[in-house]
Protein backbone atom coordinates (compact mmCIF):
# COMPACT_ATOMS: atom_id res chain seq x y z
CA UNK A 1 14.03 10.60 -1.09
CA UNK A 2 16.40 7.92 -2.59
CA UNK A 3 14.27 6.02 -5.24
CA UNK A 4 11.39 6.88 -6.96
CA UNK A 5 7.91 7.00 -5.11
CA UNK A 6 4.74 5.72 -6.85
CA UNK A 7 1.45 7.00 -5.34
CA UNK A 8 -1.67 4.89 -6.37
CA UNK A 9 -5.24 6.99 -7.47
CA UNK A 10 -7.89 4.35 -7.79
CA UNK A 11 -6.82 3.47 -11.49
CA UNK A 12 -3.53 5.65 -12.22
CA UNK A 13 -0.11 6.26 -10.49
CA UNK A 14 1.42 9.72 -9.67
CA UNK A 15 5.42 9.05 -9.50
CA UNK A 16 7.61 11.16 -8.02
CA UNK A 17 10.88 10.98 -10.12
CA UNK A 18 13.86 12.72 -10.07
CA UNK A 19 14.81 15.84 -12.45
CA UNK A 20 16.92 13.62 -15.46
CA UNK A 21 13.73 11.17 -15.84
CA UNK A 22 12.19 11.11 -19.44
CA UNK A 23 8.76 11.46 -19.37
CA UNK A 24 6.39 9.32 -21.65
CA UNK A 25 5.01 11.39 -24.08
CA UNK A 26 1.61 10.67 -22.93
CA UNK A 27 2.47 11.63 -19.31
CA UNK A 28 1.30 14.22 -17.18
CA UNK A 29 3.91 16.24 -15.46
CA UNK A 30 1.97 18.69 -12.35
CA UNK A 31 3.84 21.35 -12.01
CA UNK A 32 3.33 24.07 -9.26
CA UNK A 33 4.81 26.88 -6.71
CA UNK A 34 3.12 26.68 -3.30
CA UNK A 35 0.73 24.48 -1.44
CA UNK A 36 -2.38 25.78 -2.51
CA UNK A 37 -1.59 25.60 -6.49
CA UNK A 38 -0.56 21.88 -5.54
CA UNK A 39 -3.96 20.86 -4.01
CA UNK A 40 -5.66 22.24 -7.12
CA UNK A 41 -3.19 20.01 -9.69
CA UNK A 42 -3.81 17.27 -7.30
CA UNK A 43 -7.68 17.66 -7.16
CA UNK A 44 -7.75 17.64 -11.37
CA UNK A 45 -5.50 14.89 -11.29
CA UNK A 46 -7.55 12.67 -9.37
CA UNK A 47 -9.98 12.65 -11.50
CA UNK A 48 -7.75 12.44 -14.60
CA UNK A 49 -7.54 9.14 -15.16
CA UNK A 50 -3.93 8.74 -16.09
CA UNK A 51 -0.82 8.69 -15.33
CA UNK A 52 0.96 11.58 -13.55
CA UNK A 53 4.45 13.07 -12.49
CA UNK A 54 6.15 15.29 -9.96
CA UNK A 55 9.82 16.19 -10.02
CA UNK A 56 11.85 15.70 -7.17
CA UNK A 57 15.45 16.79 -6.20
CA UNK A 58 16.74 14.00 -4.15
CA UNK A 59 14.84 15.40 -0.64
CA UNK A 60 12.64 14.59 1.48
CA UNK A 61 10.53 18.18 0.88
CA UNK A 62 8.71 17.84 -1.96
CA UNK A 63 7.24 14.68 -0.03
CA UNK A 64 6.32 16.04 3.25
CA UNK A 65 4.50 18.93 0.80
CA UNK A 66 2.72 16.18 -0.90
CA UNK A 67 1.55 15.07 2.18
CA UNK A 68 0.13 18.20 3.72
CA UNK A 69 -2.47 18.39 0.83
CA UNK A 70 -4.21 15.44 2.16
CA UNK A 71 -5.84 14.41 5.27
CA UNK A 72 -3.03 11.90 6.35
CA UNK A 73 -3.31 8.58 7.37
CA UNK A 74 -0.49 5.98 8.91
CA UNK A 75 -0.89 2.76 8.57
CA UNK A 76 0.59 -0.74 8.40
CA UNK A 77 0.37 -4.32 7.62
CA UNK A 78 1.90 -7.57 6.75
CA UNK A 79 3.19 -10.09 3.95
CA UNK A 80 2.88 -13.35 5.96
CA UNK A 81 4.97 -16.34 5.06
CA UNK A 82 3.18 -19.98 6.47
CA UNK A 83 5.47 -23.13 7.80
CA UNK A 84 5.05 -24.22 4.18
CA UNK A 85 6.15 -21.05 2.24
CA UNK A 86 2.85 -20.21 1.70
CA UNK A 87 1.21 -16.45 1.77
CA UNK A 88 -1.73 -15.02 3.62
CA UNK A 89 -4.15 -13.85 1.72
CA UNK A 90 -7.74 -12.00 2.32
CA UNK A 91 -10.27 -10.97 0.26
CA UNK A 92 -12.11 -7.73 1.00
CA UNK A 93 -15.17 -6.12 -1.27
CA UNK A 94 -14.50 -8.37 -3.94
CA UNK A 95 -10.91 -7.57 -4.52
CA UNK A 96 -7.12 -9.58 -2.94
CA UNK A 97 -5.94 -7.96 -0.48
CA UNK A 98 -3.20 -8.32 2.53
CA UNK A 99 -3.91 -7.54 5.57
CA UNK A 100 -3.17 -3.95 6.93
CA UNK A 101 -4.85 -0.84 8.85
CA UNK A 102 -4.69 2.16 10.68
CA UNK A 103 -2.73 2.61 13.28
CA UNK A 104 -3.95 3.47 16.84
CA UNK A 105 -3.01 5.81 19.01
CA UNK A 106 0.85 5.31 20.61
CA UNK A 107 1.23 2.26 18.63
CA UNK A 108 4.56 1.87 16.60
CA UNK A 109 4.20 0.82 12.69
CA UNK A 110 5.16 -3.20 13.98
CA UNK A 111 2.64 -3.08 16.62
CA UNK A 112 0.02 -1.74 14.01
CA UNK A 113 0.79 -4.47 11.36
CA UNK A 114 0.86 -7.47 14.02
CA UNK A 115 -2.01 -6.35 15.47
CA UNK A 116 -4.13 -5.93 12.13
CA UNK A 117 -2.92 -9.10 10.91
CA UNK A 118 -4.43 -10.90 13.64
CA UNK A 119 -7.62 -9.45 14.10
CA UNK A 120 -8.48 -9.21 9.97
CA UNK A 121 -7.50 -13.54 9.77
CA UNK A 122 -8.66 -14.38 13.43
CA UNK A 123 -4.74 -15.54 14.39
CA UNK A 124 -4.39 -16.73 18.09
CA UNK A 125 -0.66 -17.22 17.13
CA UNK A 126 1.00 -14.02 16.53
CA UNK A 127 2.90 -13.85 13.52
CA UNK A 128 6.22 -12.66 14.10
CA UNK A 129 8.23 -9.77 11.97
CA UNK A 130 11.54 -10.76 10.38
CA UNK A 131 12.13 -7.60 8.25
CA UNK A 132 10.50 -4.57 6.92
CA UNK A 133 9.78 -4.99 2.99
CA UNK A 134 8.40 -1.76 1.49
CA UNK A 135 5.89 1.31 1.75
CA UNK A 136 3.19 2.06 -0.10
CA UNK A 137 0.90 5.16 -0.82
CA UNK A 138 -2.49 5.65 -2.58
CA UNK A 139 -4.94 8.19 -2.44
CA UNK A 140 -9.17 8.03 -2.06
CA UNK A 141 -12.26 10.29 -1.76
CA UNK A 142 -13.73 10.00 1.41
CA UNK A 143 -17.02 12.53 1.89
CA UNK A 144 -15.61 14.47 -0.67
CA UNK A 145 -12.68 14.92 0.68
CA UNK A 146 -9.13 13.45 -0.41
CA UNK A 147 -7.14 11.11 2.11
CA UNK A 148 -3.89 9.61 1.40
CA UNK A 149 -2.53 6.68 3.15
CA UNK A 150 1.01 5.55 4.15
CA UNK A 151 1.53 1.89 4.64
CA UNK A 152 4.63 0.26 6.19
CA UNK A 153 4.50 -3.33 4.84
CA UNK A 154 6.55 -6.39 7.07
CA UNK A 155 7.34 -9.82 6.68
CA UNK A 156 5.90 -11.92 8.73
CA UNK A 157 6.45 -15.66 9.71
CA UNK A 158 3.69 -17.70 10.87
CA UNK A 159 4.23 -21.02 12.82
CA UNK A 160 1.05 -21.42 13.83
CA UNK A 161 -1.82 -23.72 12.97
CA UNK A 162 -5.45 -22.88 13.94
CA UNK A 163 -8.06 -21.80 10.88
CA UNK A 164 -8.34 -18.84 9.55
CA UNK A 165 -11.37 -16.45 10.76
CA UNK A 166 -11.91 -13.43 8.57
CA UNK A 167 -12.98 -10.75 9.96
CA UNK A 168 -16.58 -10.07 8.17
CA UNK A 169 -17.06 -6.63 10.23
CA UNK A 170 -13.85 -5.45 8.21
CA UNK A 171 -15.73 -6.63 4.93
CA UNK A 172 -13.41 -9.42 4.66
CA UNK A 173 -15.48 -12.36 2.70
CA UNK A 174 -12.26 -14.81 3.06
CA UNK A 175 -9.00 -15.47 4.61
CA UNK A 176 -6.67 -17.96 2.41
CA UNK A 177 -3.18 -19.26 2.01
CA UNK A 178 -2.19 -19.33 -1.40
CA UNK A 179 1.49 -20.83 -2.63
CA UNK A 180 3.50 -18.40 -5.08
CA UNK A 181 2.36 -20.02 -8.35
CA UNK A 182 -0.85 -19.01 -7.44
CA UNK A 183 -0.45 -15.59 -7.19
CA UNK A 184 -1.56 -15.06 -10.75
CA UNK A 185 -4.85 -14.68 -10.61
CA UNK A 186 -4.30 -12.70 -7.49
CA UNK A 187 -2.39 -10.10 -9.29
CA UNK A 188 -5.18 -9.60 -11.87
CA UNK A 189 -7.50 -8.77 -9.25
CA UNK A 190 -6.08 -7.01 -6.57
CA UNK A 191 -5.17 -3.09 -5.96
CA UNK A 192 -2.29 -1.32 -7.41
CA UNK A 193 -0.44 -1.28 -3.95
CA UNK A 194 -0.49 -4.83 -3.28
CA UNK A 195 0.99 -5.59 -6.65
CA UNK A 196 3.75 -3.79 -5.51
CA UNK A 197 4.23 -5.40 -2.27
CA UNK A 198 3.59 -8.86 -3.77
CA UNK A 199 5.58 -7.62 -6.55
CA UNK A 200 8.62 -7.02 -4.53
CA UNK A 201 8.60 -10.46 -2.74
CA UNK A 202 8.31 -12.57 -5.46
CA UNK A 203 11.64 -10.59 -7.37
CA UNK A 204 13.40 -11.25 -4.00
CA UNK A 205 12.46 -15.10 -4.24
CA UNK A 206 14.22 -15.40 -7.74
């Protein structure tokens, strides 16, 4: 673990950072010593409607520890860039979204996110991947029950030109392309994981 990982809760973060990191004072640091005492910090913590930290040491541990709390879902999906610079957008239960999902069985993370992309915006044209841009994490109740998802988000170019379909079954009201200055309104309305993606394109477009 090389950078500091942010994992969203419906309205807070949880941030793993490493051991030297000053804390805000209003921050809560979980602190455990086995599995089980970490699924009850997490379950309080959920619910705690702020903002949370772990310490890390640099590894890769501490993650895949994290991850065995949860039911564990991979997923995957793309930032798609038009002929004319311009991003695809969808809007799902109200909200801006990008298009992403779960993956299916044997599929790799690229064949997930091309194959979501399409079926959520009703593309004939497949998009096609020029570079892997970030992940992202957050956490939801499902039946009770906690679930946290991975995403792998790619870049996508799009050459193609048939209208977009979105893909109502998936609770997708609309399927848009909207240039980068935009994106403001998008940003107020959106979830705390695709402010991060879009986040991280537009500072590599400065």
């Amino acid at each position: 673990m090389n950078k500091d990982i942010k994992i969203y809760f419906d309205d807070h973060v949880l941030v793993f950072v490493g051991k030297d990191t000053n804390i805000p004072a209003n921050g809560t640091v979980l602190t455990f010593k086995n599995k089980k005492s970490l699924e009850n910090q997490l379950e309080k913590f959920a619910d705690a409607r702020k903002d949370g930290y772990i310490y890390h040491d640099g590894t890769d541990e501490i993650l895949e520890l994290f991850k065995k709390c949860f039911k564990y879902i991979e997923a995957a999906g793309g930032l798609v860039v038009g002929k004319d610079e311009k991003i695809l957008l969808i809007r799902r239960r109200g909200k801006w979204d990008l298009p992403k999902g779960k993956a299916e069985k044997g599929e790799t993370p690229e064949e997930t996110a091309v194959r979501e992309v399409s079926e959520e915006c009703g593309l004939v044209t497949l998009p096609q991947i020029t570079e892997k841009l970030t992940d992202t994490y957050h956490v939801y109740r499902q039946n009770g029950k906690l679930i946290l998802k991975h995403t792998v988000w790619y870049v996508m170019a799009y050459n193609g030109e048939e209208p977009l379909q979105p893909q109502v079954e998936e609770d997708i009201t609309e399927a848009v392309w909207r240039s980068e200055n935009e994106l403001a309104p998008v940003l107020r309305n959106t979830y705390g994981t695709i402010g991060q993606v879009l986040g991280q394109w537009m500072s590599r477009q400065i």
